[in-house]
C-alpha atoms as a PDB file:
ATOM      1  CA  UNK A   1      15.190  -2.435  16.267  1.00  0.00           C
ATOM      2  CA  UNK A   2      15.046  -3.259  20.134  1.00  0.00           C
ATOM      3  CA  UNK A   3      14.554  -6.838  19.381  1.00  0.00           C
ATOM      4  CA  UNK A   4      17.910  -6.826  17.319  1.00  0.00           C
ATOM      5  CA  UNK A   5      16.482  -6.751  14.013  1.00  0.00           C
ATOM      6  CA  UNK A   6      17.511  -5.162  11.117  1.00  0.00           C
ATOM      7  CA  UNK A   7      15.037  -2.447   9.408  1.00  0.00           C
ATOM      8  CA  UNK A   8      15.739  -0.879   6.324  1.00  0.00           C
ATOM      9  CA  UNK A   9      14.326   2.497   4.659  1.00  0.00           C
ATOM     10  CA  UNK A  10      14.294   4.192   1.192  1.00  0.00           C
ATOM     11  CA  UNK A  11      14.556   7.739   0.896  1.00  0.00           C
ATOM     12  CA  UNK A  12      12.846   9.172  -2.230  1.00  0.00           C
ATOM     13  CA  UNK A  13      13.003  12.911  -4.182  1.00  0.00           C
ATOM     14  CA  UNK A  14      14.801  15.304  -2.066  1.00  0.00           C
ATOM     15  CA  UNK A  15      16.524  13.815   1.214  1.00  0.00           C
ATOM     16  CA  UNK A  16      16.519  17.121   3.260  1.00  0.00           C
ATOM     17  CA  UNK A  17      12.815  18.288   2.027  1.00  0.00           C
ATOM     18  CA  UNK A  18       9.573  17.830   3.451  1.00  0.00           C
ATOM     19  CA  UNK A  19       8.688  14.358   4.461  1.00  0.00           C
ATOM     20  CA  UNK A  20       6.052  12.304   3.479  1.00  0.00           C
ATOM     21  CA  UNK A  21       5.367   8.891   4.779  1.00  0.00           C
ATOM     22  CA  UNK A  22       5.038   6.586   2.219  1.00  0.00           C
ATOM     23  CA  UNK A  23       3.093   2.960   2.155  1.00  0.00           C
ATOM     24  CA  UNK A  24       3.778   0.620  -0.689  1.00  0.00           C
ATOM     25  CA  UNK A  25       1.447  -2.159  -0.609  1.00  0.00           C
ATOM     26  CA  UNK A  26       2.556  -6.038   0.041  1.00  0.00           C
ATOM     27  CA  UNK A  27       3.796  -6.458  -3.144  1.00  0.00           C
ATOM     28  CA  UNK A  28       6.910  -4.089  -2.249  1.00  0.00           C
ATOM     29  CA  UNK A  29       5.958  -1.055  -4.894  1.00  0.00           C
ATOM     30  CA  UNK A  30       8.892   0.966  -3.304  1.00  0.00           C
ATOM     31  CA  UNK A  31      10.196   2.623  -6.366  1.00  0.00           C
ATOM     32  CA  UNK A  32       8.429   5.598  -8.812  1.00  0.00           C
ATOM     33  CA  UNK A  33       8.844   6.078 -12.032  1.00  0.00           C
ATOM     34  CA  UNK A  34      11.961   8.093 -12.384  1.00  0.00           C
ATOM     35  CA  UNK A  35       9.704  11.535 -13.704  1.00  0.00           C
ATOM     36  CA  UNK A  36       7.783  10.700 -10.171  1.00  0.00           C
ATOM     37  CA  UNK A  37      10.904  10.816  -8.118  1.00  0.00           C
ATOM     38  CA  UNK A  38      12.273  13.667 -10.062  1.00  0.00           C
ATOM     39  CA  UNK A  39       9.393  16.007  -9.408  1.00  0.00           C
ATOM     40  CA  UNK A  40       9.388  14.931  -5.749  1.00  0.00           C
ATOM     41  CA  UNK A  41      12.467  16.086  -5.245  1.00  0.00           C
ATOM     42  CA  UNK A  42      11.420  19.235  -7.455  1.00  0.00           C
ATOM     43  CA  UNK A  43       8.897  19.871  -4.980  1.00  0.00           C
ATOM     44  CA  UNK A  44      10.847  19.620  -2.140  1.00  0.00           C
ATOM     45  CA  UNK A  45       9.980  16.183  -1.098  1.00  0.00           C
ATOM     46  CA  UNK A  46      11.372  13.563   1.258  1.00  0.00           C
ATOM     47  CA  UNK A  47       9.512  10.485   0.338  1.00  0.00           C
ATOM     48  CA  UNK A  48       9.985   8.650   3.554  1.00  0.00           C
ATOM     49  CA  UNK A  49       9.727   4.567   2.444  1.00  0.00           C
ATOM     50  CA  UNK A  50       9.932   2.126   5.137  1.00  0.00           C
ATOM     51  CA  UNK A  51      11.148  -1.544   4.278  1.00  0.00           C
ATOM     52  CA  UNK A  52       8.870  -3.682   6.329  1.00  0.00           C
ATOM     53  CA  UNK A  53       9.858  -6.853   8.358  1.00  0.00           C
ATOM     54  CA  UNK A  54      10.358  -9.231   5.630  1.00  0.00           C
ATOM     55  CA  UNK A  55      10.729  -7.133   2.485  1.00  0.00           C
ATOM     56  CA  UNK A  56      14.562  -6.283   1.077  1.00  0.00           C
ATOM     57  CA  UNK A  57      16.983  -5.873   3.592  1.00  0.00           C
ATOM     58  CA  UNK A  58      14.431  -5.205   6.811  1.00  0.00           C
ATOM     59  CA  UNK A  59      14.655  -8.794   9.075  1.00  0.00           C
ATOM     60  CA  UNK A  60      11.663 -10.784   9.732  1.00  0.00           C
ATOM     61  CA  UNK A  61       9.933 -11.109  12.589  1.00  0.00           C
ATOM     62  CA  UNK A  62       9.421 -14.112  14.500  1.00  0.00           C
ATOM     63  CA  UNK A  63       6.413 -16.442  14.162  1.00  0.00           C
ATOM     64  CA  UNK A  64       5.335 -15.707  17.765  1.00  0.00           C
ATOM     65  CA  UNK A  65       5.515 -11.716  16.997  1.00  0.00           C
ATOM     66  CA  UNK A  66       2.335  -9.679  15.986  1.00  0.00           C
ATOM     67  CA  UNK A  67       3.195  -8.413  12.727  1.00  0.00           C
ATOM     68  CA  UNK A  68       1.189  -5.454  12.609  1.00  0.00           C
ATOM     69  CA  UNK A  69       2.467  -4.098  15.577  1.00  0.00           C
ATOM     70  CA  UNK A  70       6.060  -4.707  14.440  1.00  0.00           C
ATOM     71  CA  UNK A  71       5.095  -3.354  11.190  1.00  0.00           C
ATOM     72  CA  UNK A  72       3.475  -0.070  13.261  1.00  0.00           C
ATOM     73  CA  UNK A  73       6.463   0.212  15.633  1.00  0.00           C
ATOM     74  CA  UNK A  74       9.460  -0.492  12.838  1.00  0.00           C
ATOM     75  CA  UNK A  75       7.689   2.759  10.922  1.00  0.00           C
ATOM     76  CA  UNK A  76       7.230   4.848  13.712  1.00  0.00           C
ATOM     77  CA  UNK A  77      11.035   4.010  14.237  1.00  0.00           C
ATOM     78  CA  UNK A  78      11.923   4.992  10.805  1.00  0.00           C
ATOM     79  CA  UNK A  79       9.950   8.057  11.437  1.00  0.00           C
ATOM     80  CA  UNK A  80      12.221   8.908  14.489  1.00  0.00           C
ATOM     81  CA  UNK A  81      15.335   7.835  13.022  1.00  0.00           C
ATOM     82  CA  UNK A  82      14.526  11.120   9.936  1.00  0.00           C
ATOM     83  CA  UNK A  83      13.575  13.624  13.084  1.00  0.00           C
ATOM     84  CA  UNK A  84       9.930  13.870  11.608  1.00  0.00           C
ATOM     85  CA  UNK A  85       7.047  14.780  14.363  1.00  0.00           C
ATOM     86  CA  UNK A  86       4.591  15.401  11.458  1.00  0.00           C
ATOM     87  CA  UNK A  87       3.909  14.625   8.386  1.00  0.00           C
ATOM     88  CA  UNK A  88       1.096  13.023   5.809  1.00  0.00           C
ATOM     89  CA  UNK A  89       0.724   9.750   4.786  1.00  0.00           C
ATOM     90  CA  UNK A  90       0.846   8.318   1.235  1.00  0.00           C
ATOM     91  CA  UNK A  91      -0.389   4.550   0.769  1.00  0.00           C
ATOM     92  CA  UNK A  92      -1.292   2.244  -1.759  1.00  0.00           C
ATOM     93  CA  UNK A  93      -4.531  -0.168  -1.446  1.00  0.00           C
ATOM     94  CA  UNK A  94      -4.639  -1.978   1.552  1.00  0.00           C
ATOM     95  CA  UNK A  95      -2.073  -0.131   3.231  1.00  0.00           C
ATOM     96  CA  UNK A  96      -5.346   2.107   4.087  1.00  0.00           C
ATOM     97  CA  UNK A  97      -5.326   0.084   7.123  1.00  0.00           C
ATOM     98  CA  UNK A  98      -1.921   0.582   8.370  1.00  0.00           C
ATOM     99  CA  UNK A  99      -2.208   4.247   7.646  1.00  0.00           C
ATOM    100  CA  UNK A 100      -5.409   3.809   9.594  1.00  0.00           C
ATOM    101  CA  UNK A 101      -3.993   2.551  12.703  1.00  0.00           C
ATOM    102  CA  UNK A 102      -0.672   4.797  12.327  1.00  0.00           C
ATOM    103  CA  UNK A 103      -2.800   8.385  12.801  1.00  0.00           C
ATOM    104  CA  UNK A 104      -5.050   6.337  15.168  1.00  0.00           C
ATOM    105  CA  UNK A 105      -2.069   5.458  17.517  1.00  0.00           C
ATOM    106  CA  UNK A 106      -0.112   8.733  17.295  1.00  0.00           C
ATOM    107  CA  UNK A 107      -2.629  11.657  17.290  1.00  0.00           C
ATOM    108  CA  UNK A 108      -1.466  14.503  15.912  1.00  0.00           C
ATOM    109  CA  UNK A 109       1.725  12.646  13.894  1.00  0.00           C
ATOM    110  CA  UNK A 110       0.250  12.784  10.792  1.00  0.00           C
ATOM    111  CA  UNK A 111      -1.164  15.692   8.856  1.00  0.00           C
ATOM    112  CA  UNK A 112      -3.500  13.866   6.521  1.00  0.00           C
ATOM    113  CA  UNK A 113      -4.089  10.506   4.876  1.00  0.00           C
ATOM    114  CA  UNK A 114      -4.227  10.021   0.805  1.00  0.00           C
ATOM    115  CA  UNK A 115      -5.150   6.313  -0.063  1.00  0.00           C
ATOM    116  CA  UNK A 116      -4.605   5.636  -4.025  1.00  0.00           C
ATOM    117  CA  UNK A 117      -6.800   3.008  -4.791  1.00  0.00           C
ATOM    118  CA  UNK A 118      -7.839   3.073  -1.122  1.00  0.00           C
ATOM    119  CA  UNK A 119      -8.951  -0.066   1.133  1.00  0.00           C
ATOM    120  CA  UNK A 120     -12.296  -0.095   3.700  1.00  0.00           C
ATOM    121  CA  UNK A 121     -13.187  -2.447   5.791  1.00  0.00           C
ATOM    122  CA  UNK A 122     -14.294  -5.264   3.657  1.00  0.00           C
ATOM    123  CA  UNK A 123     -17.683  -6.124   5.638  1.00  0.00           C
ATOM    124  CA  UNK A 124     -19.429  -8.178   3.093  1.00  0.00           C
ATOM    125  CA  UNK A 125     -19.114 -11.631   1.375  1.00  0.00           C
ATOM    126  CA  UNK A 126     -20.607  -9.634  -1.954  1.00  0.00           C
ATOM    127  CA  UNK A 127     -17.091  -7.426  -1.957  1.00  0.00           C
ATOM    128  CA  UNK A 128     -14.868 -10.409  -2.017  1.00  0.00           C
ATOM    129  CA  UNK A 129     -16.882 -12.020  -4.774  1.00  0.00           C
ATOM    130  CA  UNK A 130     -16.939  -8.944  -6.694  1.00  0.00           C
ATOM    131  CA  UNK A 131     -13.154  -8.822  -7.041  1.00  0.00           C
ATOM    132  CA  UNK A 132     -11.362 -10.387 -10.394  1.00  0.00           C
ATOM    133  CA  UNK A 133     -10.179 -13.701  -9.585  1.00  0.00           C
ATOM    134  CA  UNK A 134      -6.348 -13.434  -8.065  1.00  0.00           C
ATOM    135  CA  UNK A 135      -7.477 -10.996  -5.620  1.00  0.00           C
ATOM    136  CA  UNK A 136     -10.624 -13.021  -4.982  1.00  0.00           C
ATOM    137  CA  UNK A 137      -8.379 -15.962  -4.336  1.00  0.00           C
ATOM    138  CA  UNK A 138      -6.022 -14.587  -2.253  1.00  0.00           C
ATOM    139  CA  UNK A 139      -7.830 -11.846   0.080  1.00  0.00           C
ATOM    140  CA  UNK A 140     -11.295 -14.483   0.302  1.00  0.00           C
ATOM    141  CA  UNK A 141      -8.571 -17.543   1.110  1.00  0.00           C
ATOM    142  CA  UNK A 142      -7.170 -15.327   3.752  1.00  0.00           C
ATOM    143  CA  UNK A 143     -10.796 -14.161   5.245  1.00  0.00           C
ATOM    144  CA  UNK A 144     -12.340 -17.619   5.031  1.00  0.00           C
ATOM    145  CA  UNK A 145      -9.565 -20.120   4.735  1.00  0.00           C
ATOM    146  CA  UNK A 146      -6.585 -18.496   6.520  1.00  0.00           C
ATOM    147  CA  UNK A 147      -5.029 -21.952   7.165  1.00  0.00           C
ATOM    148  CA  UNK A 148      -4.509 -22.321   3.744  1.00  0.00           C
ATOM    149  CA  UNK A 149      -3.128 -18.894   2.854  1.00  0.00           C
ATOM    150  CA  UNK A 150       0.444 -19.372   3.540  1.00  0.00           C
ATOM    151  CA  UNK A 151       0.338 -22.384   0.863  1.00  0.00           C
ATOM    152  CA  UNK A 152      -1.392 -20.500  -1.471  1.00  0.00           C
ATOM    153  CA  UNK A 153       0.774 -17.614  -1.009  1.00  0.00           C
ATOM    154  CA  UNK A 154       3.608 -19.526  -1.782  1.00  0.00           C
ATOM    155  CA  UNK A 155       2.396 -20.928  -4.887  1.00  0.00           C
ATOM    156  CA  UNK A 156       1.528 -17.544  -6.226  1.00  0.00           C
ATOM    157  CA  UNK A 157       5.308 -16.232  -5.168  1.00  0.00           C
ATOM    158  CA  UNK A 158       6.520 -19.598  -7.350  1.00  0.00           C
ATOM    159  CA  UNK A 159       4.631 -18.802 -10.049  1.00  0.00           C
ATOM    160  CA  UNK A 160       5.493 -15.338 -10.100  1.00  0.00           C
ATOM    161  CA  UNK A 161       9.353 -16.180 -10.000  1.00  0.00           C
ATOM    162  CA  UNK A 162       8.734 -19.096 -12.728  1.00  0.00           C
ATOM    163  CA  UNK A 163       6.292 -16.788 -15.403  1.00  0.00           C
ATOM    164  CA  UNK A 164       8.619 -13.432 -14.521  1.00  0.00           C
ATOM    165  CA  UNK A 165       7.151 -10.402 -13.276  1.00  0.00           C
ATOM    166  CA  UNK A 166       5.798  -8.990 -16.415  1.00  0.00           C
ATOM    167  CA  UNK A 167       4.165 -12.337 -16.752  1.00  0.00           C
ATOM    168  CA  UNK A 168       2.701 -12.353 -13.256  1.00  0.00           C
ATOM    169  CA  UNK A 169       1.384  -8.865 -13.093  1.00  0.00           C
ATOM    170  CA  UNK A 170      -0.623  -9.258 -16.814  1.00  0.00           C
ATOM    171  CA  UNK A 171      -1.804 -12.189 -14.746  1.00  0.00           C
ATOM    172  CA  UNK A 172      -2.955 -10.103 -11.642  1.00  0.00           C
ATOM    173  CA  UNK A 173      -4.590  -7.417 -13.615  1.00  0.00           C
ATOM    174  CA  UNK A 174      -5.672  -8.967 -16.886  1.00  0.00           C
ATOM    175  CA  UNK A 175      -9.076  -7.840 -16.206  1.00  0.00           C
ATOM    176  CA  UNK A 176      -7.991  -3.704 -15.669  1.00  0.00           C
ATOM    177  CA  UNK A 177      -6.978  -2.815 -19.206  1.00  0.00           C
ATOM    178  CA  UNK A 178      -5.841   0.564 -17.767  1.00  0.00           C
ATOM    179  CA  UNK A 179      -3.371  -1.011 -15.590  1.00  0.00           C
ATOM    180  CA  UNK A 180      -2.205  -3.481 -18.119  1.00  0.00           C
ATOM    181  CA  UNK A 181      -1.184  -0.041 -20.412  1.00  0.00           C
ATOM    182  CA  UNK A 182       0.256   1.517 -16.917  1.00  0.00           C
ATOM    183  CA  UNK A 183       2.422  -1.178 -16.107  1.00  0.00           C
ATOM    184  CA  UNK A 184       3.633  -1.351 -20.064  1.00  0.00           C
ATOM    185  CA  UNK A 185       4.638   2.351 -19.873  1.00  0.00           C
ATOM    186  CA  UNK A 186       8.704   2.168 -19.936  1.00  0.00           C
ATOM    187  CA  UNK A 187       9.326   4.265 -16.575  1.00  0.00           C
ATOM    188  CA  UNK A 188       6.537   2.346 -14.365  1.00  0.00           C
ATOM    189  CA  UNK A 189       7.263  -0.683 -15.771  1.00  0.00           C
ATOM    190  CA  UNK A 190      11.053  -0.002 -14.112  1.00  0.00           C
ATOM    191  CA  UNK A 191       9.256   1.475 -10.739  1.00  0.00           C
ATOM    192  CA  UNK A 192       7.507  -1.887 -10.029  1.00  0.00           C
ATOM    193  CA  UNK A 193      10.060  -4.167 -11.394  1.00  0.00           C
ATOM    194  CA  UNK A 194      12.514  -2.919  -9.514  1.00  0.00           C
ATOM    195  CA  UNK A 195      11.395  -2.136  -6.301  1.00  0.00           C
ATOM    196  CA  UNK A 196       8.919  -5.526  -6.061  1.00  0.00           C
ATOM    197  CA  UNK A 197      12.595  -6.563  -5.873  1.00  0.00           C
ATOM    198  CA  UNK A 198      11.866  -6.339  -2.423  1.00  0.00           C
ATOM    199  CA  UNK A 199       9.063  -8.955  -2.170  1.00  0.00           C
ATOM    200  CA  UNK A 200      10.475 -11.439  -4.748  1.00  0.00           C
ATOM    201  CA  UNK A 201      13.904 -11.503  -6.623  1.00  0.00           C
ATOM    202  CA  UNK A 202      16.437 -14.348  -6.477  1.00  0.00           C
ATOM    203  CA  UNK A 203      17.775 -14.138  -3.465  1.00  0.00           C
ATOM    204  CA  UNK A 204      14.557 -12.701  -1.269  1.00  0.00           C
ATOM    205  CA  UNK A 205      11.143 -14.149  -1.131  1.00  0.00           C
ATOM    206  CA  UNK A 206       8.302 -12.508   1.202  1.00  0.00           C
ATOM    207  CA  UNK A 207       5.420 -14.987   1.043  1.00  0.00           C
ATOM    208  CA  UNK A 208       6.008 -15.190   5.143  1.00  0.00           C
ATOM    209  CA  UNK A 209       5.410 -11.849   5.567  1.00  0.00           C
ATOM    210  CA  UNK A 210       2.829 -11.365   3.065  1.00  0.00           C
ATOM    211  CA  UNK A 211       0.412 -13.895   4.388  1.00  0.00           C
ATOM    212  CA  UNK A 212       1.490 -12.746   8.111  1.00  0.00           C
ATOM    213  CA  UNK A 213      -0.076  -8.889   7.008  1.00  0.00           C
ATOM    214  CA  UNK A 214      -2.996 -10.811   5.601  1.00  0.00           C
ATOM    215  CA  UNK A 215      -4.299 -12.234   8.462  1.00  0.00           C
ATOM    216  CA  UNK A 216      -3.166 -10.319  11.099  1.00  0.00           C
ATOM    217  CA  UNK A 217      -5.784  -7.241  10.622  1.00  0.00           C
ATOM    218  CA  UNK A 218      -6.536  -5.917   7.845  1.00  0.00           C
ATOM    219  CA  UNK A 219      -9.551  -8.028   6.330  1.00  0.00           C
ATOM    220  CA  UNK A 220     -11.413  -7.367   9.956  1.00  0.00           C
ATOM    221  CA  UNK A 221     -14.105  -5.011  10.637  1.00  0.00           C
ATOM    222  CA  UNK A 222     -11.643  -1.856  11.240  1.00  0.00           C
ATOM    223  CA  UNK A 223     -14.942   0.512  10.373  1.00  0.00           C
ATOM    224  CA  UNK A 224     -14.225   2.071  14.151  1.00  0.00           C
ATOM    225  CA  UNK A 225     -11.097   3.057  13.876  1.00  0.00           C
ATOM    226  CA  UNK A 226     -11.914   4.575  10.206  1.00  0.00           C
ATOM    227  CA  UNK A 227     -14.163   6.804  11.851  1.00  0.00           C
ATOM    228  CA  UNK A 228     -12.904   7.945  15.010  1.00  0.00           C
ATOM    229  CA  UNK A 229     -10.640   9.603  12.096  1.00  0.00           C
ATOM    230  CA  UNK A 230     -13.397  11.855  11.516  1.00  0.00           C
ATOM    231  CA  UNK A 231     -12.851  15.887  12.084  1.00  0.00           C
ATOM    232  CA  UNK A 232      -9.231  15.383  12.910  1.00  0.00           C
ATOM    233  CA  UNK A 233      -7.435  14.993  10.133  1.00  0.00           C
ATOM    234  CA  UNK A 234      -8.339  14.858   6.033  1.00  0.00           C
ATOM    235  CA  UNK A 235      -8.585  11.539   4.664  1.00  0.00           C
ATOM    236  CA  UNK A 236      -8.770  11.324   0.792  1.00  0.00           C
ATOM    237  CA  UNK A 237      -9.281   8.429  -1.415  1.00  0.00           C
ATOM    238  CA  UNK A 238      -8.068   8.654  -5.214  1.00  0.00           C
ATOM    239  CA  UNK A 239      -9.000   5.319  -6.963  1.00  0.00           C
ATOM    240  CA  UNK A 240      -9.470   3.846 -10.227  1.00  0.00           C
ATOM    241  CA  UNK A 241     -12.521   2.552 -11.648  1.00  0.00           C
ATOM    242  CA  UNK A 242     -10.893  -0.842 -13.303  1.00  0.00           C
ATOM    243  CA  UNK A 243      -9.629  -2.018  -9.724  1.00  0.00           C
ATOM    244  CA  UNK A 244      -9.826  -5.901  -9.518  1.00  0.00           C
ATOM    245  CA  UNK A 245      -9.858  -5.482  -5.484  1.00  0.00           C
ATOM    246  CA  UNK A 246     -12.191  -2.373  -5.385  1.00  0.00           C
ATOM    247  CA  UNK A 247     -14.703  -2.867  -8.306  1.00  0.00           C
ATOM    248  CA  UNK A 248     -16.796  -0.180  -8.713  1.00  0.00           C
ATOM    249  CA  UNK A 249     -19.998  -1.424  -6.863  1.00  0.00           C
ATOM    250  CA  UNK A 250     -17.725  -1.491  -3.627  1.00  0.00           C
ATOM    251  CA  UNK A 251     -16.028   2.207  -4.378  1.00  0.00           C
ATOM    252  CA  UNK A 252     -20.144   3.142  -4.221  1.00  0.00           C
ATOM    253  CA  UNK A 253     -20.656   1.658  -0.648  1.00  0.00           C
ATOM    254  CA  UNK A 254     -17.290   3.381   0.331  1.00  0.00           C
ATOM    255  CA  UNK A 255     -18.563   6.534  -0.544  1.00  0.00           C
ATOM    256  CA  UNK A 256     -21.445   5.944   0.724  1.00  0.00           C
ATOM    257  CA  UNK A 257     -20.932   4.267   4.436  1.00  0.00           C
ATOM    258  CA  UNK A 258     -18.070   6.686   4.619  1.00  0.00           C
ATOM    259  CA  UNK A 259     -19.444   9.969   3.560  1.00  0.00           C
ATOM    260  CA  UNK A 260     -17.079  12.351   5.419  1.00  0.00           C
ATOM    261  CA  UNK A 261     -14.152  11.276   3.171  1.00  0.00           C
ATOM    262  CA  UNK A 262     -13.180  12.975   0.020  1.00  0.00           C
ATOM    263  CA  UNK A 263     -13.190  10.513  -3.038  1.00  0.00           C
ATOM    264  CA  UNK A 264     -11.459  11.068  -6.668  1.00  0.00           C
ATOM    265  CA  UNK A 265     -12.370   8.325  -9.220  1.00  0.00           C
ATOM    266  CA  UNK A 266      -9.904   7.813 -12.233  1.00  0.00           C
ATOM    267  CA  UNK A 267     -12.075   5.901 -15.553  1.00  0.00           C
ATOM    268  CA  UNK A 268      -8.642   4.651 -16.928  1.00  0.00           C
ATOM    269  CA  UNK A 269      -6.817   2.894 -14.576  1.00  0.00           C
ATOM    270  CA  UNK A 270      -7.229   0.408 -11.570  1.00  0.00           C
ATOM    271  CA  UNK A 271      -5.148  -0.449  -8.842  1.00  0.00           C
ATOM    272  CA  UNK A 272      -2.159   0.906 -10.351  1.00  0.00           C
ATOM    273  CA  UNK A 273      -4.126   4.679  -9.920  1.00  0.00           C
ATOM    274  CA  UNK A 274      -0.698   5.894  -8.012  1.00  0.00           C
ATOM    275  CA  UNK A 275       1.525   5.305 -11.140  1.00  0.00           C
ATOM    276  CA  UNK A 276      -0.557   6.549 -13.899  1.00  0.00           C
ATOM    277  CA  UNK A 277      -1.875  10.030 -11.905  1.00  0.00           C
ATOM    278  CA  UNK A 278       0.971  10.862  -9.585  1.00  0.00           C
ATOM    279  CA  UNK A 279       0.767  14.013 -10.858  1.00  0.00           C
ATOM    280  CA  UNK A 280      -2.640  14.631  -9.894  1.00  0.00           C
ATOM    281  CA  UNK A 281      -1.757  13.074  -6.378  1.00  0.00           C
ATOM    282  CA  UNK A 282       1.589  15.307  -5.892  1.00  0.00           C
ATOM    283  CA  UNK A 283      -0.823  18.066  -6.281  1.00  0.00           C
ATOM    284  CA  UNK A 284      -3.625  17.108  -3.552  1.00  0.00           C
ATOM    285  CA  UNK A 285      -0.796  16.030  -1.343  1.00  0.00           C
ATOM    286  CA  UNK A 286       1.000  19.880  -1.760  1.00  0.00           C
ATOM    287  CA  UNK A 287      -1.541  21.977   0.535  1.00  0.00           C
ATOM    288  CA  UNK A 288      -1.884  19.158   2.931  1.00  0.00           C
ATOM    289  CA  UNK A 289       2.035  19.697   3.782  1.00  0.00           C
ATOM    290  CA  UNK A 290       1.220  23.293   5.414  1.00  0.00           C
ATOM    291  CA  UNK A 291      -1.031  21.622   7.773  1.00  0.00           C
END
C-alpha cells in the first residue's frame, strides 16, 4: 500500500473470468464451499476477495488511521492491481455499508450491489433489541457503549479460540435453526472454518480490527448515501428470515423505508443465507455481469 503496508487478496473460481467483488463480513467468511467455488469458476467467475487491514496476511493499520477509508482505499487497490474498471459487488451482512460507500465513491465502478442477508442503517433502539443476544451485545455495545467494545470484543475472540469454532458459531446462531443445519453441512462447515482463519486461528487474532470497523461507520445513520444509490445502479437484498441481526420485523421496515430495492426472503436460513442459496445468488448475480 502507499503507507508500506502489506494487503493481501484471494482469488476465487476462475482467475482470468469475470470479476466480481466480493465482501466477507468481519468474521473473515473468505472461503465457499468447494461446489460454490467450483461453479464459479464454471461460470466464468473471478471472485475478487480482498483481505482487509487486519485479517490473514493484510497489515493493520495504525490506531491514528481511519479504518474505513483504509478499508475503501486497500479494495479499490486490489481492484486496480486485477485491471477491473467494472464490476458488481457481492457482500455479506454488514458489509452493505462498505459496498455502500464503494459505488458511492466511484460512480460508475460497480455494476450492481447484491447484499445476502443485507445491512440498513440501523436507526432505531427497537432494531438492536430485536436482535438474538450475541449480536445484541456486540453491535448495541458498539452503538451505545463504544468504549467498552474493544474489551468485549476481545473476550468474545477468547472465547471463541477457548470453545473452538464449531462451539462459538452454535453459540452465535443458536437461535437460527437454519443456520445451525447450514453451518453443519460438511462443505460450509470447511468454507467458514477455514477461511475465519483469517479473523482468528493460532497465530492471527482480529479483535483490533473488528471493533475498529464497528465504530468507525457502519452503525450511523448512512440512510443518505443508501439512497443517492437510487436509479443508478440495482441494489438487491437476499436475506433469511431466522437472522439474529436482521429479525424479521426489521427486514419489514427495510422493505418498507427502502422501497426502490429488490428484496428475496429465504424461510430456512438466517445470516448464513449466502452459504445455503448460493445457487440462487450465482443466478441473480449472472445478468447483472452484462451490465
Amino acid at each position: 500500500t502507499p503507507d508500506g503496508r502489506r494487503l493481501d487478496y484471494l482469488l476465487l473460481g476462475d482467475p482470468g473470468g469475470t470479476p466480481v467483488l466480493y465482501l466477507p463480513l468481519d468474521f473473515g467468511f473468505v472461503r465457499w464451499p468447494v461446489s460454490a467455488e467450483a461453479e464459479a469458476a464454471n461460470r466464468g467467475l473471478r471472485i475478487i476477495v480482498p483481505l482487509r487491514a487486519g485479517y490473514g496476511l493484510s497489515d493493520m493499520v495504525d490506531r491514528k488511521t481511519d479504518y474505513d477509508a483504509a478499508l475503501i482505499a486497500d479494495t479499490l487497490q486490489v481492484l486496480r492491481a486485477e485491471n477491473v474498471t467494472r464490476c458488481p459487488i457481492l457482500c455479506i451482512s454488514g458489509d452493505t455499508y462498505y459496498a455502500v460507500r464503494l459505488a458511492r465513491q466511484t460512480p460508475g465502478m460497480f455494476s450492481a450491489i447484491i447484499a445476502c442477508s443485507g445491512m440498513l442503517p440501523l436507526t432505531g433502539r427497537e432494531q438492536y433489541e430485536r436482535m438474538d443476544k450475541w449480536h445484541r451485545f456486540i453491535l448495541a455495545g458498539a452503538k451505545y457503549t463504544p468504549h467498552l467494545l474493544p474489551f468485549m470484543v476481545k473476550a468474545g475472540f477468547l472465547l471463541a479460540r477457548k470453545i473452538g469454532k464449531r462451539g462459538f458459531l452454535h453459540a452465535v446462531y443458536g437461535n437460527s435453526p437454519g443456520d445451525i443445519s447450514t453451518f453443519e453441512e460438511t462443505e460450509v462447515f470447511e468454507a467458514i472454518v477455514t477461511g475465519s482463519d483469517t479473523a482468528l486461528s493460532d497465530t492471527n487474532c482480529a479483535h483490533e480490527a473488528f471493533s475498529r470497523q464497528l465504530v468507525s461507520g457502519q452503525l450511523g445513520d448512512w440512510s443518505d448515501e443508501v439512497n443517492a444509490l437510487r436509479g443508478q445502479l440495482p441494489v438487491i437484498y437476499m436475506n433469511g428470515a431466522q437472522d439474529p441481526q436482521v429479525p424479521l420485523a426489521t427486514f419489514e421496515e427495510f422493505r418498507r423505508d427502502y422501497d426502490w430495492i429488490e428484496f428475496h426472503l429465504f424461510e430456512n436460513v438466517g445470516q448464513l443465507a449466502f452459504f445455503r442459496h448460493w445457487r440462487d445468488v450465482l443466478d441473480r448475480l449472472t445478468p447483472l455481469l452484462e451490465e
